[in-house]
N, C-alpha and C. Protein backbone atom coordinates (compact mmCIF):
# COMPACT_ATOMS: atom_id res chain seq x y z
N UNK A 1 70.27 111.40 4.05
CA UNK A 1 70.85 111.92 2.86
C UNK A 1 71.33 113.34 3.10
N UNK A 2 72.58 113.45 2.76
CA UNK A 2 73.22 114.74 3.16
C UNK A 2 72.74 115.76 2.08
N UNK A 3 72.59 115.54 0.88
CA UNK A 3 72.26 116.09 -0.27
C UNK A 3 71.17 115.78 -1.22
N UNK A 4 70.53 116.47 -1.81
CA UNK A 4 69.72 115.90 -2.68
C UNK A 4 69.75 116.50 -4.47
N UNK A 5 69.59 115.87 -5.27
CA UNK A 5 69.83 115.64 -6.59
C UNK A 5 68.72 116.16 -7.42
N UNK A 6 68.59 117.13 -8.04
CA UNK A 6 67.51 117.78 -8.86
C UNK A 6 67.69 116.79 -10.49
N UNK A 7 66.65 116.03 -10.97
CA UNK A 7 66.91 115.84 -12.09
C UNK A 7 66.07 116.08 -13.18
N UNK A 8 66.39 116.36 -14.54
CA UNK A 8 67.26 115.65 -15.06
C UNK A 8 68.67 116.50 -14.95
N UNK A 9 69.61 116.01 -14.99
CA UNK A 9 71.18 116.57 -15.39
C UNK A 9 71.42 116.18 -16.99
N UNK A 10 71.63 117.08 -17.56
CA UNK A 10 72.07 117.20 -19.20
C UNK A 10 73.71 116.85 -19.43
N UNK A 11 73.95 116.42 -20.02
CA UNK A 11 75.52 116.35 -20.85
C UNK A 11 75.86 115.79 -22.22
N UNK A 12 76.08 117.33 -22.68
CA UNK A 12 76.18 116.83 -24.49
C UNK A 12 77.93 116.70 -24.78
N UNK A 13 78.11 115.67 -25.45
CA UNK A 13 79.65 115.39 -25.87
C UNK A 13 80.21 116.02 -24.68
N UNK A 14 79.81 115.04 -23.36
CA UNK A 14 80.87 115.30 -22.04
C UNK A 14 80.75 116.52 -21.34
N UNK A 15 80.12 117.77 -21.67
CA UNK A 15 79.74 118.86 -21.13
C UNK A 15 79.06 118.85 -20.73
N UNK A 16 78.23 119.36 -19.28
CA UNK A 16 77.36 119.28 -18.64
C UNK A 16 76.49 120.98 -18.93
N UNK A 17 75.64 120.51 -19.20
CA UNK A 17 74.59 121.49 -19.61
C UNK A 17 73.90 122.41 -18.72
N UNK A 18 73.22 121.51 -17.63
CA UNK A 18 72.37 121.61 -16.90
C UNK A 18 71.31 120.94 -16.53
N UNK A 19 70.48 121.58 -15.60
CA UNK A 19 68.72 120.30 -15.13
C UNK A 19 67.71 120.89 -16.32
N UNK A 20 66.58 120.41 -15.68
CA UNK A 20 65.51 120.73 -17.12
C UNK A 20 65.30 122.34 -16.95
N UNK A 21 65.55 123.30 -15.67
CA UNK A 21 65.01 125.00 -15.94
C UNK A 21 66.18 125.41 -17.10
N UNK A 22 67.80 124.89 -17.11
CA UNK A 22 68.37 125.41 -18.03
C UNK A 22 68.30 125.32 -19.49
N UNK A 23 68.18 123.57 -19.37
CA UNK A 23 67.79 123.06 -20.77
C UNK A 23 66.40 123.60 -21.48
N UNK A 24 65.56 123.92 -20.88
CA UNK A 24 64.55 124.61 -21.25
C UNK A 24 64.63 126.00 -21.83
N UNK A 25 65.53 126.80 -20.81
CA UNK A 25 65.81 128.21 -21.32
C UNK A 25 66.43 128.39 -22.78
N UNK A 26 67.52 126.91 -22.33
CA UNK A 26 68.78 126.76 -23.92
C UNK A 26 67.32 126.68 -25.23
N UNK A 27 66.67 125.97 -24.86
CA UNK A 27 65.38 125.66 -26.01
C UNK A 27 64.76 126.77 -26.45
N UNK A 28 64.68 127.49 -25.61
CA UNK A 28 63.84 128.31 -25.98
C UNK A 28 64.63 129.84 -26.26
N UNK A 29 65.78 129.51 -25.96
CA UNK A 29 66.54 131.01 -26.96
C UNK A 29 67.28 129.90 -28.35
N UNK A 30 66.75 128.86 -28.62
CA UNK A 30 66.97 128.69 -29.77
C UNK A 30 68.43 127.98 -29.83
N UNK A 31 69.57 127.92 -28.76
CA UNK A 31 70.61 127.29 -28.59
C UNK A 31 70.68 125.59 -28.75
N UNK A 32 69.59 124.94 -28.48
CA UNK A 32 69.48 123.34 -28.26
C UNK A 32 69.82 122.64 -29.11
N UNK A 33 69.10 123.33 -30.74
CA UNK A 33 69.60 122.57 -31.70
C UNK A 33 71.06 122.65 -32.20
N UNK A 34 71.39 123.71 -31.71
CA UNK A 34 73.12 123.68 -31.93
C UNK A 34 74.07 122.65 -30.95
N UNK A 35 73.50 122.74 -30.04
CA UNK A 35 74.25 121.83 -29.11
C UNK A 35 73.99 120.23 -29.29
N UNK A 36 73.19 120.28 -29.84
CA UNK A 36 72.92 118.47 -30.63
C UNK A 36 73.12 118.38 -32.05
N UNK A 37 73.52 119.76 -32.89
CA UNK A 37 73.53 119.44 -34.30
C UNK A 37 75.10 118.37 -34.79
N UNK A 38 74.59 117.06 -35.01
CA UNK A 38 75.61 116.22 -35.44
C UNK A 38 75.78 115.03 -34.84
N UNK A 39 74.87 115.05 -33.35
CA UNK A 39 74.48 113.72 -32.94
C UNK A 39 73.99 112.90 -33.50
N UNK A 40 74.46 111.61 -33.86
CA UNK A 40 73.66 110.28 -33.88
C UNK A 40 72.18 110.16 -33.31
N UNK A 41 70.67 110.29 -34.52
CA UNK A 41 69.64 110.15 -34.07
C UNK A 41 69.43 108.56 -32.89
N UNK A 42 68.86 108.73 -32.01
CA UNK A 42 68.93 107.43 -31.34
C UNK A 42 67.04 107.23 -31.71
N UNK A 43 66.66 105.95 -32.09
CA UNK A 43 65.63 105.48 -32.48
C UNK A 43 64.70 105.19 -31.23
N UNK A 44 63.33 105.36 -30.95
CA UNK A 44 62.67 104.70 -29.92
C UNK A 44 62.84 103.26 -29.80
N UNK A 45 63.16 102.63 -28.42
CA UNK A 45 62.79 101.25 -29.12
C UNK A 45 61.82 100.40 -29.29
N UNK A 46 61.10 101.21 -28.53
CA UNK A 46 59.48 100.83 -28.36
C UNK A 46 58.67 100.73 -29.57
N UNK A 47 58.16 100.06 -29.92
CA UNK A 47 56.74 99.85 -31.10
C UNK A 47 56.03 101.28 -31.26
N UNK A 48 56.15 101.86 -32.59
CA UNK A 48 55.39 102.64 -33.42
C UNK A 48 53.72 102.78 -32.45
N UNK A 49 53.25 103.96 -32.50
CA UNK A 49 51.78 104.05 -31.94
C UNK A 49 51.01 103.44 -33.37
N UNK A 50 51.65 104.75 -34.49
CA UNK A 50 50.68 104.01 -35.48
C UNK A 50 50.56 102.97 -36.39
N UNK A 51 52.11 102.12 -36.42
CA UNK A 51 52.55 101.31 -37.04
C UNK A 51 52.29 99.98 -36.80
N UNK A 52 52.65 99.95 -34.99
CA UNK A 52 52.94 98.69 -34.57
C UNK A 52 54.73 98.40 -34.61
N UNK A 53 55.64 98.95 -35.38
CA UNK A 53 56.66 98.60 -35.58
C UNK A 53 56.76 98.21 -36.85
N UNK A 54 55.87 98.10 -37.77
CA UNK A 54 55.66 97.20 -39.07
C UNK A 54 56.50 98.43 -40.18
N UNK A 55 56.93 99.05 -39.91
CA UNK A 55 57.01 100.84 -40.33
C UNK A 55 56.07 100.63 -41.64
N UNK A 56 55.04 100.49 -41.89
CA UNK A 56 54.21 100.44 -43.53
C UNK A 56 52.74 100.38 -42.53
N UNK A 57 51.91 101.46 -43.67
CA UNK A 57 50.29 100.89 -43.24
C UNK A 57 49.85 100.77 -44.71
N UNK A 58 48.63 100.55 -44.66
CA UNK A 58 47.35 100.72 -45.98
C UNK A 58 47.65 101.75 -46.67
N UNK A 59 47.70 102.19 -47.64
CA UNK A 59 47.94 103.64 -48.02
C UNK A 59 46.49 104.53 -47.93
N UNK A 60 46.33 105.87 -47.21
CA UNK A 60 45.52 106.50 -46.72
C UNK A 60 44.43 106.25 -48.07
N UNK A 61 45.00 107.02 -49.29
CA UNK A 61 44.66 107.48 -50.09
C UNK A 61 43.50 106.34 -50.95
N UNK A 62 44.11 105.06 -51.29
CA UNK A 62 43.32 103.90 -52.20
C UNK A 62 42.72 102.96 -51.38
N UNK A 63 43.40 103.18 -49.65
CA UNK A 63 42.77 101.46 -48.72
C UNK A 63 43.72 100.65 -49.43
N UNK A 64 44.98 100.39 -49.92
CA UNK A 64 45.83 99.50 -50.34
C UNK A 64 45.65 98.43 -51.71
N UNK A 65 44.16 98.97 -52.44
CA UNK A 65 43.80 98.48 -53.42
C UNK A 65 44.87 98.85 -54.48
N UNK A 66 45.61 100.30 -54.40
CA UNK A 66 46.26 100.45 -55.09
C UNK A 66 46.25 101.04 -56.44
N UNK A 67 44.69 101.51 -56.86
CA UNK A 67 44.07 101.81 -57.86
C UNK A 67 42.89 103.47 -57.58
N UNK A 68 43.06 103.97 -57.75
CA UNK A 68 41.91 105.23 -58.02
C UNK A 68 41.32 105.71 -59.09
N UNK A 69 40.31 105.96 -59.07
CA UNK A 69 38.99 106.31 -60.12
C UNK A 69 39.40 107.90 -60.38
N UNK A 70 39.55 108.35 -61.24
CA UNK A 70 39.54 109.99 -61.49
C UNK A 70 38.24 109.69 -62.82
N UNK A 71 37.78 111.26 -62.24
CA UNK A 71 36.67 111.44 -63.65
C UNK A 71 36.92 111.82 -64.65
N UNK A 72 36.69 111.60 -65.83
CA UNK A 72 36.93 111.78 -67.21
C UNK A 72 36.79 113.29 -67.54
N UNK A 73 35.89 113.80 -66.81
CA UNK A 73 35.16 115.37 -67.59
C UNK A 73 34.02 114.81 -68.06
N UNK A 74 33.44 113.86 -67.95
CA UNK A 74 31.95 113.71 -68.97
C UNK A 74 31.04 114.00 -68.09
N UNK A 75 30.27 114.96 -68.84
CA UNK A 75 28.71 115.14 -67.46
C UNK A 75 27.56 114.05 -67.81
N UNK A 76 27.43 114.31 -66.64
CA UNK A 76 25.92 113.26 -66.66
C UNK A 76 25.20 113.94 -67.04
N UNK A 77 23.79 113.85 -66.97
CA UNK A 77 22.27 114.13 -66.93
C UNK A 77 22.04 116.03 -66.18
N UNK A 78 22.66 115.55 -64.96
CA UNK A 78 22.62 116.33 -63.73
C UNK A 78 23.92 117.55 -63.99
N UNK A 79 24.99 117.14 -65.13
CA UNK A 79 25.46 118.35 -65.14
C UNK A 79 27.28 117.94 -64.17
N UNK A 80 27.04 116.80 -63.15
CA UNK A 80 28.13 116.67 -62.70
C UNK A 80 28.52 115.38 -63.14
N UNK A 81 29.59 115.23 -62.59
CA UNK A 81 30.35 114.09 -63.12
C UNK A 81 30.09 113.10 -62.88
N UNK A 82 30.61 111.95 -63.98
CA UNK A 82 29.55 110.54 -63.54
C UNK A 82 31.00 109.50 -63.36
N UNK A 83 30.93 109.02 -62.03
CA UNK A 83 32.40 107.98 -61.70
C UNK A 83 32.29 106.81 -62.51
N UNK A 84 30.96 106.60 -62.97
CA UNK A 84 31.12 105.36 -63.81
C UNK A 84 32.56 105.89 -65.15
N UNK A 85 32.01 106.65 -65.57
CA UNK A 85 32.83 106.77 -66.70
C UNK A 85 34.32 107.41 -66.20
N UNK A 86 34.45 107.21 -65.43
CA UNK A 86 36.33 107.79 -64.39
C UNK A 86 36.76 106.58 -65.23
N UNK A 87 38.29 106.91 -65.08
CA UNK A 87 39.41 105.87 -65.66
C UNK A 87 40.22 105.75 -64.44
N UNK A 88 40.71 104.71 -64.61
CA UNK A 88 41.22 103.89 -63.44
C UNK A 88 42.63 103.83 -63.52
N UNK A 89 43.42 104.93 -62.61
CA UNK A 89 44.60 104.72 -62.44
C UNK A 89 45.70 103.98 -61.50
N UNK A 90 46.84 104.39 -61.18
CA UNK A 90 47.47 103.87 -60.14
C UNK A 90 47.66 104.47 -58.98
N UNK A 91 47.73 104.22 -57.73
CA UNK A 91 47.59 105.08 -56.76
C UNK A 91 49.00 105.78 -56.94
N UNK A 92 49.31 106.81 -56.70
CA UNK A 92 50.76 107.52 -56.53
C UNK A 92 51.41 107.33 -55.42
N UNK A 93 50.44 107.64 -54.15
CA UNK A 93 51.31 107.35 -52.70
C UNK A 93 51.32 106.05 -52.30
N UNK A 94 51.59 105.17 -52.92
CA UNK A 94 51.63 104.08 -51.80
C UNK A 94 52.78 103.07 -52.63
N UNK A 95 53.08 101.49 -52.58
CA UNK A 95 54.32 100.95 -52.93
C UNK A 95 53.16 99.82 -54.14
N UNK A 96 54.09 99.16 -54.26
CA UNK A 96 53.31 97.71 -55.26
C UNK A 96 52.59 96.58 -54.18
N UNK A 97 52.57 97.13 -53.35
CA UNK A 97 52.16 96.43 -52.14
C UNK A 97 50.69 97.28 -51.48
N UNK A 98 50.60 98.18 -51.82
CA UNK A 98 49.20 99.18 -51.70
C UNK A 98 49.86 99.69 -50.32
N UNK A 99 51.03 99.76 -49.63
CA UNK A 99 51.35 100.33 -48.58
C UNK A 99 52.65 101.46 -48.94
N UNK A 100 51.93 102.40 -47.79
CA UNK A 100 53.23 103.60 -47.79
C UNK A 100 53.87 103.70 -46.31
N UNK A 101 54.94 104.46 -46.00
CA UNK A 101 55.82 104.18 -45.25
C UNK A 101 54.52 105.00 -43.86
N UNK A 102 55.21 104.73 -42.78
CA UNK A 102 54.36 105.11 -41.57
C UNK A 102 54.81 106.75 -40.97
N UNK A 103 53.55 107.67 -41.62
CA UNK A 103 54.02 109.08 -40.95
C UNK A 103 54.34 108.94 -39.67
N UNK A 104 54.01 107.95 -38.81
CA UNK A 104 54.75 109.17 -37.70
C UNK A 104 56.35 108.57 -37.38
N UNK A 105 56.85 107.15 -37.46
CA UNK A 105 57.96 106.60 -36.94
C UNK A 105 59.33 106.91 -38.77
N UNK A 106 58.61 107.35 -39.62
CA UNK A 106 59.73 107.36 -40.65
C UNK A 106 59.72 108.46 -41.53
């Protein structure tokens, strides 16, 4: 081999950028996002870590029951609040399905 090839080589809209010491420097004076602002996001295509690909889990908040207990204000005995007497609402974060969308892939 007469030559050898340092990679990666960069090229945004046909311009050649540079290997990773330049692209790094561009990053870090803050230039990078200009030079990609308006690209087409390209998607992983690989399966979600936390999803699976399903993009929806359980919702953190209810376990997908879909329902939460808030307390009324009534004290017990003890002075604190007693969950028996909570009223039973709807969960806020999650769908009619007890699932919300997947933080990390959406």
């Amino acid at each position: 081999m007469a030559g050898s090839v340092a990679l990666p080589r960069v090229f945004v809209r046909g311009r050649y950028i540079g290997g990773a010491e330049q692209v790094l420097r561009i990053h870090e004076e803050g230039g990078l996002g200009v030079l990609v602002e308006g690209l087409p996001k390209v998607r992983h295509s690989g399966a979600c870590d936390g999803c699976g690909g399903a993009r929806f889990l359980p919702c953190f908040r209810c376990s997908g029951s879909r329902k939460l207990v808030v307390p009324t204000g009534e004290g017990g005995k003890g002075g604190g609040l007693e969950w028996r007497r909570g009223k039973t609402v709807r969960c806020p974060d999650c769908n009619e399905n007890g699932l919300m969308l997947c933080p990390i892939c959406s």
